[in-house]
PDB file of N, CA and C in Angstrom:
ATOM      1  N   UNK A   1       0.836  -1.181   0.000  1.00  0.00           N
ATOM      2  CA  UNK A   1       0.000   0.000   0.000  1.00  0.00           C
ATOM      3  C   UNK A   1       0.884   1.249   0.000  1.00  0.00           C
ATOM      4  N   UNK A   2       0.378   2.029  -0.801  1.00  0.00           N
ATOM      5  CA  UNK A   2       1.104   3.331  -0.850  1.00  0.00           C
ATOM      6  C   UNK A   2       0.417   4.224   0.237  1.00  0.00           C
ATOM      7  N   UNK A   3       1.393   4.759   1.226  1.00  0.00           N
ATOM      8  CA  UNK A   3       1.366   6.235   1.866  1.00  0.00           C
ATOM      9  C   UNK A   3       1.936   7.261   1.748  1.00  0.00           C
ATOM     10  N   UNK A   4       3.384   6.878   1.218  1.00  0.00           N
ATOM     11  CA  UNK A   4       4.053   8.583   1.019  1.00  0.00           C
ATOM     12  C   UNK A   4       4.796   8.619   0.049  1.00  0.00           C
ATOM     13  N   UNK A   5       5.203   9.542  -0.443  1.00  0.00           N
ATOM     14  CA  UNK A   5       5.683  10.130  -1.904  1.00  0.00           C
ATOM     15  C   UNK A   5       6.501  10.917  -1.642  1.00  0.00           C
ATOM     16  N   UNK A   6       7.197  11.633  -3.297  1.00  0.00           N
ATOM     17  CA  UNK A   6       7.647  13.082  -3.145  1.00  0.00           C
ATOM     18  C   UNK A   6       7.610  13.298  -4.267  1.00  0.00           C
ATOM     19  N   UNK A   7       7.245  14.796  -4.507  1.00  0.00           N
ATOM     20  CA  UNK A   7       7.422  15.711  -5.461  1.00  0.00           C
ATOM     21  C   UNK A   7       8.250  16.025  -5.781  1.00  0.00           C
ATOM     22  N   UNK A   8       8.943  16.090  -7.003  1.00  0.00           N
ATOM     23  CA  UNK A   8      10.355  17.104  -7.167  1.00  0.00           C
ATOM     24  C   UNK A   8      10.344  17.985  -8.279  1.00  0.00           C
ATOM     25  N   UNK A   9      10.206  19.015  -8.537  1.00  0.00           N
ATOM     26  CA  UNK A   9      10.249  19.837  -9.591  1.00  0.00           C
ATOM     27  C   UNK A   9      11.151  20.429  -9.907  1.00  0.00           C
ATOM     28  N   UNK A  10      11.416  20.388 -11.119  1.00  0.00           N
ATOM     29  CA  UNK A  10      12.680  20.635 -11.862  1.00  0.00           C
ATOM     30  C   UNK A  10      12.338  22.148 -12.848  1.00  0.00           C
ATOM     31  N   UNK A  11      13.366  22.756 -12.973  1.00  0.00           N
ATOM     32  CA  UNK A  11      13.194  23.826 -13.968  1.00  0.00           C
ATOM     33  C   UNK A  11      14.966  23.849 -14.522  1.00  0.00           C
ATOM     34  N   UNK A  12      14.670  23.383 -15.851  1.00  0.00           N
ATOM     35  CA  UNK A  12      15.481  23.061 -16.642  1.00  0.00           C
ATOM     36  C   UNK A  12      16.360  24.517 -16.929  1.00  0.00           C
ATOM     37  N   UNK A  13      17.756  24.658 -16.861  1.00  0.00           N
ATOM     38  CA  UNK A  13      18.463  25.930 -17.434  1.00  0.00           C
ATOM     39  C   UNK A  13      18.213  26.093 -18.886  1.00  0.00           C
ATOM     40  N   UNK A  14      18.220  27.016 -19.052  1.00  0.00           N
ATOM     41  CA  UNK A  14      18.248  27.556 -20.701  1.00  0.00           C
ATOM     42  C   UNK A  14      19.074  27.031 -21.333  1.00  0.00           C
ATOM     43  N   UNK A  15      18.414  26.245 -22.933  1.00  0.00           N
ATOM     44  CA  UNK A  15      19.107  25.333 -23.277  1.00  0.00           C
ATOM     45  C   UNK A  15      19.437  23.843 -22.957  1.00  0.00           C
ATOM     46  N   UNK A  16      18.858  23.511 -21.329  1.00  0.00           N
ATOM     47  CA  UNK A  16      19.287  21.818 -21.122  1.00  0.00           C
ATOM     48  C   UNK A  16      17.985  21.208 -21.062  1.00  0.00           C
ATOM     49  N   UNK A  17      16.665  21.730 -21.800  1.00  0.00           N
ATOM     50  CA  UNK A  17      15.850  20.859 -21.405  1.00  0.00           C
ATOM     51  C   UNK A  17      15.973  19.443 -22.414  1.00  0.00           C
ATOM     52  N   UNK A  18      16.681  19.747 -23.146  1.00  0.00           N
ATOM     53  CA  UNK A  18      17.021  17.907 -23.668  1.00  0.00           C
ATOM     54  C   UNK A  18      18.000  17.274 -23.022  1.00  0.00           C
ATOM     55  N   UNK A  19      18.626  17.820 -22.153  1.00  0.00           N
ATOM     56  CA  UNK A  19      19.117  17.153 -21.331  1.00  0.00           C
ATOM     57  C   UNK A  19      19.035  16.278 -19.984  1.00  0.00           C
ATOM     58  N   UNK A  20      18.030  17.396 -19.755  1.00  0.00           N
ATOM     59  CA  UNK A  20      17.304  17.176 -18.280  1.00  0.00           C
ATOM     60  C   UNK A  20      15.958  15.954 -19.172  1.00  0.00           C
ATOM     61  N   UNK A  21      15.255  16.095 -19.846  1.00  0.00           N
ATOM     62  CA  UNK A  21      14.439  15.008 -20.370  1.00  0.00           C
ATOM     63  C   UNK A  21      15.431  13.599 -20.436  1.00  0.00           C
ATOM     64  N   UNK A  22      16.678  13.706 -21.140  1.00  0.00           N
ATOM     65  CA  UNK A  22      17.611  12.410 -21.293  1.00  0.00           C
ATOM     66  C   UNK A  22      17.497  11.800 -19.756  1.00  0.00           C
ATOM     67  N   UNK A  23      18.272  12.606 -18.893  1.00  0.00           N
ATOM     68  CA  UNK A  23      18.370  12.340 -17.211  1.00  0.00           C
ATOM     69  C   UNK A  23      17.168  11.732 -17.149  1.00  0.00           C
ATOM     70  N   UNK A  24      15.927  12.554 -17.122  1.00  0.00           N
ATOM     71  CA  UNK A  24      15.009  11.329 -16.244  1.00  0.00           C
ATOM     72  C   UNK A  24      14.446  10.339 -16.996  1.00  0.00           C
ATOM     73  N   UNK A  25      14.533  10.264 -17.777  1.00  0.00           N
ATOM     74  CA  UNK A  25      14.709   9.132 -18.628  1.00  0.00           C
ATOM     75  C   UNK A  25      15.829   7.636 -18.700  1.00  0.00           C
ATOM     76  N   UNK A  26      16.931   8.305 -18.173  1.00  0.00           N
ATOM     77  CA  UNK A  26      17.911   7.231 -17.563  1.00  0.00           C
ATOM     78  C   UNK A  26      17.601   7.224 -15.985  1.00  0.00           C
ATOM     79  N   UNK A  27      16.822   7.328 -14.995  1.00  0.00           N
ATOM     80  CA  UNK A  27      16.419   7.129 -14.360  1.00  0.00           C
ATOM     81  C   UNK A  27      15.413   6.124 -13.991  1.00  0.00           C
ATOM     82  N   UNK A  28      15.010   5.638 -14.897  1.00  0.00           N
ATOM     83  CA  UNK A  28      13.819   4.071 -15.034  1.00  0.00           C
ATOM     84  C   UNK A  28      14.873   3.069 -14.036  1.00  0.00           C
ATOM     85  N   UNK A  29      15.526   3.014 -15.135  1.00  0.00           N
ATOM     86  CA  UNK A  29      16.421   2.181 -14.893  1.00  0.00           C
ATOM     87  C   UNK A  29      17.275   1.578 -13.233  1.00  0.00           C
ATOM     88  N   UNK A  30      17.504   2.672 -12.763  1.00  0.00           N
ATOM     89  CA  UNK A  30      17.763   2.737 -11.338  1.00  0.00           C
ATOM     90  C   UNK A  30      16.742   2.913 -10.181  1.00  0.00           C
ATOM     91  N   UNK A  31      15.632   3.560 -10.867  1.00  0.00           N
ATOM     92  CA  UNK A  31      14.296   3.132  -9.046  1.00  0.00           C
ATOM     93  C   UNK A  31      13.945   1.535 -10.093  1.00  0.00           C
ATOM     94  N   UNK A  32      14.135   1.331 -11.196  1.00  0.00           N
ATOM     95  CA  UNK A  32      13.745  -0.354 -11.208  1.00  0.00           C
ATOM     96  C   UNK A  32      14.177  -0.971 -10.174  1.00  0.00           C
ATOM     97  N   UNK A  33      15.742  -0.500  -9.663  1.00  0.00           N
ATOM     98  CA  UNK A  33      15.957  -1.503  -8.792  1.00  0.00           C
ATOM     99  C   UNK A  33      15.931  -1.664  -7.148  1.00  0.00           C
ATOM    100  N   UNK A  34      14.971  -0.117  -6.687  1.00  0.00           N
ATOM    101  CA  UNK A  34      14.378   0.164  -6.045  1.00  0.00           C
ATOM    102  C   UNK A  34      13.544  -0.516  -5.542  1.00  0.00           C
ATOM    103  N   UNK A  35      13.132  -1.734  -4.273  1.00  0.00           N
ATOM    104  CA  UNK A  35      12.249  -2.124  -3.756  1.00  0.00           C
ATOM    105  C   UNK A  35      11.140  -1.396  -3.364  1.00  0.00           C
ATOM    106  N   UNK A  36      11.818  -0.448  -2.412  1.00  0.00           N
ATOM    107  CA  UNK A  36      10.455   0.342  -1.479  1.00  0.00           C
ATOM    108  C   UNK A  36       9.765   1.260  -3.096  1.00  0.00           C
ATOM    109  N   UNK A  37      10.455   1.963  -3.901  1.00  0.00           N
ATOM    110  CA  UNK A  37       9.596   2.507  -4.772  1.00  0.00           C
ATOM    111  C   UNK A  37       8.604   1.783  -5.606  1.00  0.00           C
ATOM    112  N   UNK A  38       7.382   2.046  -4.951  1.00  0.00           N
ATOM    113  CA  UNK A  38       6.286   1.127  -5.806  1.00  0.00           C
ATOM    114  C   UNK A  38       5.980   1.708  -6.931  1.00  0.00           C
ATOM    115  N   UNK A  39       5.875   3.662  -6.907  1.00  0.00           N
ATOM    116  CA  UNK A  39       5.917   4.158  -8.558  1.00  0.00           C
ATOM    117  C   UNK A  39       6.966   5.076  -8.705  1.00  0.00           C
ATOM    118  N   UNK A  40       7.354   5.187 -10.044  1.00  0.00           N
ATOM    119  CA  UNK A  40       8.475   6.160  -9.900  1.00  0.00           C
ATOM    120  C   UNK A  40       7.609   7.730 -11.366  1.00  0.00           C
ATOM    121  N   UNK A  41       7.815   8.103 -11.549  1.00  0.00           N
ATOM    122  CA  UNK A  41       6.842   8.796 -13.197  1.00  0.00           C
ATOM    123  C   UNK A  41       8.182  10.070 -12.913  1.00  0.00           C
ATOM    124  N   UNK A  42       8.872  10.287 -14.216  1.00  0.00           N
ATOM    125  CA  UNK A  42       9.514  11.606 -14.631  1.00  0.00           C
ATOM    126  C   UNK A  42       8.535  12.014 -15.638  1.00  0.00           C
ATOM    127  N   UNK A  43       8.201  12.996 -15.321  1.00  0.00           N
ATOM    128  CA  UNK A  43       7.133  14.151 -15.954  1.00  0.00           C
ATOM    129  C   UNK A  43       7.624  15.434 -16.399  1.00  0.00           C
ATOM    130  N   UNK A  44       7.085  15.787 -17.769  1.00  0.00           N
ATOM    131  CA  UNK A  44       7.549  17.054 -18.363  1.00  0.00           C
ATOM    132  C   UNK A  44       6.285  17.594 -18.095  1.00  0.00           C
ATOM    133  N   UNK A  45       6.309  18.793 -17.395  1.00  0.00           N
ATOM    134  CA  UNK A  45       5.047  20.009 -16.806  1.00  0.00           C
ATOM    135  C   UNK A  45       4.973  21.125 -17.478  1.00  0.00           C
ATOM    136  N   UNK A  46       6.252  21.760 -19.067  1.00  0.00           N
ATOM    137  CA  UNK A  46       5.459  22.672 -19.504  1.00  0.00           C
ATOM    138  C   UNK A  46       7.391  22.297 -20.218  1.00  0.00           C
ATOM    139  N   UNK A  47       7.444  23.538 -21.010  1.00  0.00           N
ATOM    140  CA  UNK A  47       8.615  23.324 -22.246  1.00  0.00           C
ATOM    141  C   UNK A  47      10.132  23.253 -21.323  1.00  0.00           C
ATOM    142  N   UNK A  48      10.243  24.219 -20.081  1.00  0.00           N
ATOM    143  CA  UNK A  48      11.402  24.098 -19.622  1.00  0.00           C
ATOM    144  C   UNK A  48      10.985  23.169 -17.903  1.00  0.00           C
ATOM    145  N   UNK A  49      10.015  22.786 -17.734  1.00  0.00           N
ATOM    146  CA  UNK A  49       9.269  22.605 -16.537  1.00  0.00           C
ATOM    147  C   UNK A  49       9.286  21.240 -16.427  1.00  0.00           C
ATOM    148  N   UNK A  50       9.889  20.284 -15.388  1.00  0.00           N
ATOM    149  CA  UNK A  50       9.745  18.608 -15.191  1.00  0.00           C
ATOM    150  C   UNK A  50       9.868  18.148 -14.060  1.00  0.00           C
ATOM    151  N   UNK A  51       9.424  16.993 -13.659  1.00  0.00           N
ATOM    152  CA  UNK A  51       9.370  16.980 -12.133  1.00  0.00           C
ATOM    153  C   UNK A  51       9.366  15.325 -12.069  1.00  0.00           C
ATOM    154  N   UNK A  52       9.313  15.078 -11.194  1.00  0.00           N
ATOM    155  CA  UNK A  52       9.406  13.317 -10.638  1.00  0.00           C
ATOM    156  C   UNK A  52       8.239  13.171  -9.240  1.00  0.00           C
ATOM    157  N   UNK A  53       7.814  12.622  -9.749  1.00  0.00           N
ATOM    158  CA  UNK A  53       6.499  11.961  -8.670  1.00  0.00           C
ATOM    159  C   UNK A  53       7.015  10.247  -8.263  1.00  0.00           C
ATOM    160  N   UNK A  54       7.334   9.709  -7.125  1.00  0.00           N
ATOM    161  CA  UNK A  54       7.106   8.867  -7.040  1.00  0.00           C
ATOM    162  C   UNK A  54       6.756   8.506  -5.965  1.00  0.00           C
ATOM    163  N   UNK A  55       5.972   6.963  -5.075  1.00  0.00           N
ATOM    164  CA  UNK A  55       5.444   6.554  -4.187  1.00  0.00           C
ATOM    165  C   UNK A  55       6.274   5.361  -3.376  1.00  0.00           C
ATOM    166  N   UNK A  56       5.895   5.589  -2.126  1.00  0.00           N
ATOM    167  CA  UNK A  56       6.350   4.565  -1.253  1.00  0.00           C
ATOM    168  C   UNK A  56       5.441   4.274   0.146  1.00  0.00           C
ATOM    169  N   UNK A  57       5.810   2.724   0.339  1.00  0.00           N
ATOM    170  CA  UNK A  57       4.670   2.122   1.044  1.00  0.00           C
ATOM    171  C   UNK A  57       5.031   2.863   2.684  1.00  0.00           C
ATOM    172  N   UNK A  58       6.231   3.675   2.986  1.00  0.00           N
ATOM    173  CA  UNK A  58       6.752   3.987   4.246  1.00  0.00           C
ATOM    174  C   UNK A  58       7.297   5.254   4.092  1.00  0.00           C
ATOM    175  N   UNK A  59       7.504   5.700   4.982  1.00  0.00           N
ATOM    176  CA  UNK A  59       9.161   7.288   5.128  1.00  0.00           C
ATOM    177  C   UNK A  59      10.013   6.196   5.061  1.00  0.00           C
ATOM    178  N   UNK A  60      10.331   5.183   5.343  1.00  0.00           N
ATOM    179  CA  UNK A  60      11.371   4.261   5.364  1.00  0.00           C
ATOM    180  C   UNK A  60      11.372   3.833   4.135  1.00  0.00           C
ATOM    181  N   UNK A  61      10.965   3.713   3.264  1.00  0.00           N
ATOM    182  CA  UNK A  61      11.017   3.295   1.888  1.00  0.00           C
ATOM    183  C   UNK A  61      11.197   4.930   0.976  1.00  0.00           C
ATOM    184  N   UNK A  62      10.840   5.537   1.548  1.00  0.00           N
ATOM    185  CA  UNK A  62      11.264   7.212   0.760  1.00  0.00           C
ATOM    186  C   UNK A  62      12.487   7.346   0.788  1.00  0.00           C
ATOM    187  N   UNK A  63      12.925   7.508   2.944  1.00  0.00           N
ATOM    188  CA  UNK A  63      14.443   7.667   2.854  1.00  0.00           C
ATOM    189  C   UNK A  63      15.151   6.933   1.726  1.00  0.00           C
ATOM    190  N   UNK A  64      15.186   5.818   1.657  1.00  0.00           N
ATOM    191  CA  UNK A  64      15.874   4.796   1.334  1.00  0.00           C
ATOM    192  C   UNK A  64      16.381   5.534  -0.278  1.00  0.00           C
ATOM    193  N   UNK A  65      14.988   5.714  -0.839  1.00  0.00           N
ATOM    194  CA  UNK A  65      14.882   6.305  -2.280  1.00  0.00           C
ATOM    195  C   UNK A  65      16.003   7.777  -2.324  1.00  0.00           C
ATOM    196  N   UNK A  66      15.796   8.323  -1.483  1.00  0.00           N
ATOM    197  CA  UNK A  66      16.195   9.897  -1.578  1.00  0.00           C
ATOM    198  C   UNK A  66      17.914   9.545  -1.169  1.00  0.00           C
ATOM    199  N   UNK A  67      18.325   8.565  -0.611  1.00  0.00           N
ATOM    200  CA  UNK A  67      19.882   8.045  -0.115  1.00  0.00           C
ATOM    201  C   UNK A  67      20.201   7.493  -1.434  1.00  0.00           C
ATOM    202  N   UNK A  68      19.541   6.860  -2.389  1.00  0.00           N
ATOM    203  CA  UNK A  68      19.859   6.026  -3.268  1.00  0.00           C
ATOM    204  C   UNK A  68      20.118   6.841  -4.569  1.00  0.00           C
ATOM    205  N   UNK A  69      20.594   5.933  -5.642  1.00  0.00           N
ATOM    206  CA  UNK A  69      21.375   6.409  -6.909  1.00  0.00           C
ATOM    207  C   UNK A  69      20.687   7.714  -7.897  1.00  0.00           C
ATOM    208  N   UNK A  70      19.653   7.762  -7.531  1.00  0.00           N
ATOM    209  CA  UNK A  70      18.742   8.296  -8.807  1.00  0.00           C
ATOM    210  C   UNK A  70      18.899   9.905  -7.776  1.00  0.00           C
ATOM    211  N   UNK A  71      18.721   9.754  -6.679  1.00  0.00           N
ATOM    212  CA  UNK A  71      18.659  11.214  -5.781  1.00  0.00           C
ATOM    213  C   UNK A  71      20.436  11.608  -5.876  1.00  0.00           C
ATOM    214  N   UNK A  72      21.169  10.590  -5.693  1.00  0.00           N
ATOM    215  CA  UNK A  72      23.145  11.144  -6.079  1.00  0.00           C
ATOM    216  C   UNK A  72      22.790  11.693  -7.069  1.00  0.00           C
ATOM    217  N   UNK A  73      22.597  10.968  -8.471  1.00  0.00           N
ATOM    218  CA  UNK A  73      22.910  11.840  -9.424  1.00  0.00           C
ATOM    219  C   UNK A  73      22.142  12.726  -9.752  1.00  0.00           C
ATOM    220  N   UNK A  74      21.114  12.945  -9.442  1.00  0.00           N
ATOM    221  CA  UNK A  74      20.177  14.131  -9.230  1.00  0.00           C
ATOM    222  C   UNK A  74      20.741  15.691  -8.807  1.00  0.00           C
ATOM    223  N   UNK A  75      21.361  15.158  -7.297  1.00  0.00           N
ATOM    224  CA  UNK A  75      21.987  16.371  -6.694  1.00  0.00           C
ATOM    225  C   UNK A  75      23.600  17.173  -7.543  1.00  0.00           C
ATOM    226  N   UNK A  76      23.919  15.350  -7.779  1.00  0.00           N
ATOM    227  CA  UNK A  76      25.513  15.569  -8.579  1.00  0.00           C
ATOM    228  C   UNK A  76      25.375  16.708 -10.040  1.00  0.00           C
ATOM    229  N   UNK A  77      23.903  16.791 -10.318  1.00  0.00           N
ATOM    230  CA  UNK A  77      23.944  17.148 -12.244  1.00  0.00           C
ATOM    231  C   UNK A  77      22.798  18.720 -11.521  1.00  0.00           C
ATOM    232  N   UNK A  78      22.572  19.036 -10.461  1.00  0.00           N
ATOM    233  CA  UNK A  78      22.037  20.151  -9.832  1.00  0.00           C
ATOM    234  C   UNK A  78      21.796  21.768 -10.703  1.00  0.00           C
ATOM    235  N   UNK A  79      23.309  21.655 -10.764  1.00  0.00           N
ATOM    236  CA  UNK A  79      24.034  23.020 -10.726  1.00  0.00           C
ATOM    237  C   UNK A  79      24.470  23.016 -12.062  1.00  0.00           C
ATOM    238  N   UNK A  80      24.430  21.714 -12.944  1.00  0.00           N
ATOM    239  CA  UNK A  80      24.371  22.110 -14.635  1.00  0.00           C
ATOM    240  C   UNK A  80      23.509  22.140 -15.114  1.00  0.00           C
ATOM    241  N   UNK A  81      22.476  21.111 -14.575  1.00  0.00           N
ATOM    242  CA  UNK A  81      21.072  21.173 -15.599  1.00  0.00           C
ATOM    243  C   UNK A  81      20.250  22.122 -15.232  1.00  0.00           C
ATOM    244  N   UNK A  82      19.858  22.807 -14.141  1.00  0.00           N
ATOM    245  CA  UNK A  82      18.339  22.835 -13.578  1.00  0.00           C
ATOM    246  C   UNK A  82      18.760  24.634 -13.219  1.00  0.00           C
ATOM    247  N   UNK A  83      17.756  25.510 -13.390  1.00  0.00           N
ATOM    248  CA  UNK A  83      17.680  27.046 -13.157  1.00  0.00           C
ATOM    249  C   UNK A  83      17.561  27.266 -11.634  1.00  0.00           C
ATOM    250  N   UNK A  84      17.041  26.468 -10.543  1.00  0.00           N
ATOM    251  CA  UNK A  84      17.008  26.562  -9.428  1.00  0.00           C
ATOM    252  C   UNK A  84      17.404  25.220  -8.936  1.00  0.00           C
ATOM    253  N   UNK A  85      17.726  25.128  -7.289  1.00  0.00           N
ATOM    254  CA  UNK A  85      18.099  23.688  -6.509  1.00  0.00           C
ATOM    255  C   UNK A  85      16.847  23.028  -6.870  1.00  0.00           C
ATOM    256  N   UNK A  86      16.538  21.802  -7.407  1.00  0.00           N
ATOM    257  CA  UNK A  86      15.328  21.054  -7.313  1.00  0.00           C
ATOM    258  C   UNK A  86      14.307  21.250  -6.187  1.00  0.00           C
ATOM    259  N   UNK A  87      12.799  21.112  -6.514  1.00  0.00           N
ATOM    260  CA  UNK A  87      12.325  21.358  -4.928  1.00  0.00           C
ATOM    261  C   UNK A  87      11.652  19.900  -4.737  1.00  0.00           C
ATOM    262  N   UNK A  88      11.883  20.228  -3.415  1.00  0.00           N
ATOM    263  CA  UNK A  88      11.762  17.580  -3.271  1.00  0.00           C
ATOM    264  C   UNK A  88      10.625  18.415  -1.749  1.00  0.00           C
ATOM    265  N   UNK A  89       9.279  17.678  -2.089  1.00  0.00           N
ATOM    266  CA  UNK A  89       8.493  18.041  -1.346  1.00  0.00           C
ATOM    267  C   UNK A  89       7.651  16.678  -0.745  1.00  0.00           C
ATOM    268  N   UNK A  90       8.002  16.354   0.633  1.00  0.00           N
ATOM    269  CA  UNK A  90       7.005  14.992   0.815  1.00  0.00           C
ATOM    270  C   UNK A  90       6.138  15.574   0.721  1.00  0.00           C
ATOM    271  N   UNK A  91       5.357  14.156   0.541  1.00  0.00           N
ATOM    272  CA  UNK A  91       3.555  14.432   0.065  1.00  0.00           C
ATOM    273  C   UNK A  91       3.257  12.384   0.961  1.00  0.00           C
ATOM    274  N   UNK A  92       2.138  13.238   1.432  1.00  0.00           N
ATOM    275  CA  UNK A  92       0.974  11.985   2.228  1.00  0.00           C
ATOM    276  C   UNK A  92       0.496  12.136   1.411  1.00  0.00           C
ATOM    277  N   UNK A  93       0.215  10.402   0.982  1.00  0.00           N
ATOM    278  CA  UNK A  93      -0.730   9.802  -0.034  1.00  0.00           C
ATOM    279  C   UNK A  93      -2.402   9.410   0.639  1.00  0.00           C
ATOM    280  N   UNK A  94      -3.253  10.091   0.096  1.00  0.00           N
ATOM    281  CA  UNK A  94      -4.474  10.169   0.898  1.00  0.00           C
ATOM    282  C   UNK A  94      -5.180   9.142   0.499  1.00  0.00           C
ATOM    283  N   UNK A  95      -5.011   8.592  -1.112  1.00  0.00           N
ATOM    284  CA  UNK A  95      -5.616   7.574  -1.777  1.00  0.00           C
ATOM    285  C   UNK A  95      -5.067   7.217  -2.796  1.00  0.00           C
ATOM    286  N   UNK A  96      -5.093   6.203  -3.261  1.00  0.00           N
ATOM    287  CA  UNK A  96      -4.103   5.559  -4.888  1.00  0.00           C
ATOM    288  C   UNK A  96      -4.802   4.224  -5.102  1.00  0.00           C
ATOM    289  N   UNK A  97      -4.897   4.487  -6.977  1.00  0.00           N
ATOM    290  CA  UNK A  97      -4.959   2.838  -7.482  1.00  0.00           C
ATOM    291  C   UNK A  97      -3.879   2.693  -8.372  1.00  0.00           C
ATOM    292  N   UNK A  98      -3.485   1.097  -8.227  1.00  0.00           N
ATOM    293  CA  UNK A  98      -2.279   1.221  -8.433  1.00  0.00           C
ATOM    294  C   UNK A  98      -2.209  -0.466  -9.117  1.00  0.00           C
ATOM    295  N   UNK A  99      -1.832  -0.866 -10.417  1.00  0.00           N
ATOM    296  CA  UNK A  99      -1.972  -1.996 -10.785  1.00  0.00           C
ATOM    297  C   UNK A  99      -2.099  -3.200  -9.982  1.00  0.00           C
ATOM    298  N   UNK A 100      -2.308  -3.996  -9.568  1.00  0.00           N
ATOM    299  CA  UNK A 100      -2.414  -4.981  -8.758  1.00  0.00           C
ATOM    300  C   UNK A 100      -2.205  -6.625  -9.059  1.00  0.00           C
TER     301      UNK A 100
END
């Protein structure tokens, strides 16, 4: 069962939004191997605008996510790709359907 999440919104620097699209796009790959992440979604929100939604059954399955590979290189590629620090916002999951 999903309870908690996080938001992260991205605002791509001038010029890297094909870059920043590549990034979360090579990101599948690494919450695949993510247990606690039950969803992961990189989302484009407008031409320079993208963000990452994903879910977890705990805060203990979030931490885990936000310690792990996809949040390193996230922070590591910060300050080339993105116009501001990313904003990573928990979110309580109030309700979800979710393949089964």
């Amino acid at each position: 069962m999903v309870k908690t999440a996080l938001f992260v919104r991205l605002e791509a620097a001038p010029g890297k939004e094909q870059e920043v699209e590549a990034f979360l796009l090579s990101g599948l790959p690494l919450v695949e191997a993510e247990p606690a992440t039950i969803a992961w979604f990189g989302l484009r929100l407008g031409p320079s605008t993208f963000g990452i939604f994903d879910a977890f059954p705990d805060d203990a399955g979030r931490q885990a996510h936000l310690a792990g590979k996809v949040a390193e290189a996230l922070m590591a590629k910060a300050a080339d790709l993105f116009a501001n620090p990313p904003e990573i916002v928990n979110v309580e999951v109030l309700a979800a359907k979710l393949p089964g």
